[in-house]
Protein backbone atom coordinates (compact mmCIF):
# COMPACT_ATOMS: atom_id res chain seq x y z
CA UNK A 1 -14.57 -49.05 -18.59
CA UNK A 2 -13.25 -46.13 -16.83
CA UNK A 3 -9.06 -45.98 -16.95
CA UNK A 4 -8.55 -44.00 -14.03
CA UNK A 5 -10.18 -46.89 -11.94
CA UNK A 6 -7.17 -49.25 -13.55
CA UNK A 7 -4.05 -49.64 -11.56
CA UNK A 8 -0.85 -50.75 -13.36
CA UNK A 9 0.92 -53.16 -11.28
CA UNK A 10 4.55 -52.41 -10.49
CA UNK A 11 7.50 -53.64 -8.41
CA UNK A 12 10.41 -51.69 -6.53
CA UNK A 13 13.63 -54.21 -6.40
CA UNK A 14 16.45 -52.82 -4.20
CA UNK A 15 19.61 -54.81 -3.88
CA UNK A 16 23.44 -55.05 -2.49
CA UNK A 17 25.91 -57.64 -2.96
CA UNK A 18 29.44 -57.62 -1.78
CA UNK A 19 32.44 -59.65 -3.21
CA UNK A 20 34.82 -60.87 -1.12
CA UNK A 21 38.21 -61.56 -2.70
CA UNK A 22 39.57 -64.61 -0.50
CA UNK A 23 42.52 -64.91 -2.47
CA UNK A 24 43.59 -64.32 -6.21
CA UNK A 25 41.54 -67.50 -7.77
CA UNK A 26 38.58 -67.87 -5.16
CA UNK A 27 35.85 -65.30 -4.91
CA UNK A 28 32.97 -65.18 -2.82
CA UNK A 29 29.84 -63.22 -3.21
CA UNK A 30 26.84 -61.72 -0.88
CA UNK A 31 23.97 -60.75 -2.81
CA UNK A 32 20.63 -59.15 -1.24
CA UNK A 33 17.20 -57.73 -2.45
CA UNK A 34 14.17 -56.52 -1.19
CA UNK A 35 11.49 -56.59 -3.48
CA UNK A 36 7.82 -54.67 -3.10
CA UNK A 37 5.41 -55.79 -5.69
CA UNK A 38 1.58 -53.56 -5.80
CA UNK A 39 -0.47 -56.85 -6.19
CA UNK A 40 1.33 -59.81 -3.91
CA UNK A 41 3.88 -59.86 -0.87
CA UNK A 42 7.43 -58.43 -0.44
CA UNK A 43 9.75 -60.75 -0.99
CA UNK A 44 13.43 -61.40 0.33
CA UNK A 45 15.84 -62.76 -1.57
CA UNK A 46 19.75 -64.05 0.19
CA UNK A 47 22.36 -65.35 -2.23
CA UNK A 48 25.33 -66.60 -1.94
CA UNK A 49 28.21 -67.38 -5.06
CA UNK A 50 31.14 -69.31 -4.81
CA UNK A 51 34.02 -69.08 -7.82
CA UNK A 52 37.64 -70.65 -8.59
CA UNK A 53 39.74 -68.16 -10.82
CA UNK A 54 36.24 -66.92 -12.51
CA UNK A 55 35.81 -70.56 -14.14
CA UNK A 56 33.76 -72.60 -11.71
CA UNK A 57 30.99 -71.11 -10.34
CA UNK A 58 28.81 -72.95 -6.87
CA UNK A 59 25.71 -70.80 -6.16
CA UNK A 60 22.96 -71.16 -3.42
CA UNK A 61 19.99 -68.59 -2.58
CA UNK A 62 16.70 -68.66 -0.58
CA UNK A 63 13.20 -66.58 -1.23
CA UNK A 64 11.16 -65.66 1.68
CA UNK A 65 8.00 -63.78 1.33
CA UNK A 66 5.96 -62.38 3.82
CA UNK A 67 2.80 -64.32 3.15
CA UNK A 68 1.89 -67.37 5.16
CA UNK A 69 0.08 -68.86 2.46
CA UNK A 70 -1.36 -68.03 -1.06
CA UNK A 71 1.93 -66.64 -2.27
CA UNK A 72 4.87 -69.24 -1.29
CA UNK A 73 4.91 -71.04 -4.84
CA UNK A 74 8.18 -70.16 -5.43
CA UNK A 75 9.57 -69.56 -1.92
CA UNK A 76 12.42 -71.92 -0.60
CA UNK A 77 15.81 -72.74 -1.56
CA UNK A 78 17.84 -72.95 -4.56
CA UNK A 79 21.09 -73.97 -6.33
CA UNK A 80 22.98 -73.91 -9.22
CA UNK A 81 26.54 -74.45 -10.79
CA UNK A 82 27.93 -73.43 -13.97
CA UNK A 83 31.61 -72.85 -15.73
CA UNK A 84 32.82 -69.86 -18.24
CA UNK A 85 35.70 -70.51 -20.62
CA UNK A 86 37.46 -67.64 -22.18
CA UNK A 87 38.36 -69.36 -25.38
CA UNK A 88 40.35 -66.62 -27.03
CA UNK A 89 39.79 -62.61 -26.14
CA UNK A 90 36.93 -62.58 -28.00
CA UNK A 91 35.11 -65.83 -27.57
CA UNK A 92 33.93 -67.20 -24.62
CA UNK A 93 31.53 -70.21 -23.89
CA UNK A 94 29.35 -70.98 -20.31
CA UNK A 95 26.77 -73.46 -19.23
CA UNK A 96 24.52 -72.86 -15.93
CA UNK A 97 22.09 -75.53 -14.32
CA UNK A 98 20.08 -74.28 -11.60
CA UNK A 99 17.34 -75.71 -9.23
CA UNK A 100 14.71 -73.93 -7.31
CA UNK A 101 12.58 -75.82 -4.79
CA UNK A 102 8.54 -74.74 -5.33
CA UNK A 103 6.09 -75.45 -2.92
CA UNK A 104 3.42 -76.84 -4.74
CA UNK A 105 4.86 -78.33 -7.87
CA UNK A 106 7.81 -80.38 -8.94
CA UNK A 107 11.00 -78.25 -8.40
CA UNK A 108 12.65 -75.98 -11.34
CA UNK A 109 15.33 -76.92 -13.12
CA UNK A 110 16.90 -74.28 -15.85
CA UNK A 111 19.57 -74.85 -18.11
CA UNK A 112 21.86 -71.94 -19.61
CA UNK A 113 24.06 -72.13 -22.43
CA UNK A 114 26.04 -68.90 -23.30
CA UNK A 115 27.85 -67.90 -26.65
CA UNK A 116 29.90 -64.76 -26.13
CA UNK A 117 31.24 -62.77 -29.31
């Protein structure tokens, strides 16, 4: 096998996001990315995050990819929700659920829980 003929694969992600403080509890957040892969299509990824006083958190994004076809497993919407408690100044406890629509098998569903220290 000659090496030189081997190509790693590799991905460039660029991204911007942009809070918007509506008030002093409610946030809202634009988020962005562009991302070039070597061995499939670009994709495009749009976000958006809703959250009350940095305890409830509504989130919604959508994947588009420039394929028409063969790569649009995971392309589509998706949504999620999740709290954070601060329990003390050193402890804090979250949960996430999220869902992601997929194109050619039964949607996504991931569950977070998070222990901070």
């Amino acid at each position: 096998m000659n090496w030189a003929d081997f190509e790693l694969p590799t991905a460039l992600s660029l991204g911007l996001s942009y809070d918007f403080r509506l008030d002093k509890t409610n946030n809202l957040m634009l988020h962005g990315t562009f991302q070039n892969n070597s061995f499939a299509t670009d994709d495009y990824n749009f976000g958006l995050e809703y959250n009350y006083n940095k305890l409830i958190y509504l989130r919604g994004g959508y994947q588009i990819t420039n394929d028409t076809q063969d790569d649009r497993l995971f392309t589509g919407p998706s949504f999620g929700a999740g709290f954070n408690y601060n329990a003390s100044s050193s402890f804090n406890i979250g949960f996430d659920y999220a869902y992601r629509v997929t194109d050619k098998f039964d949607a996504n569903q991931f569950f977070t829980i998070l222990l901070g220290f």
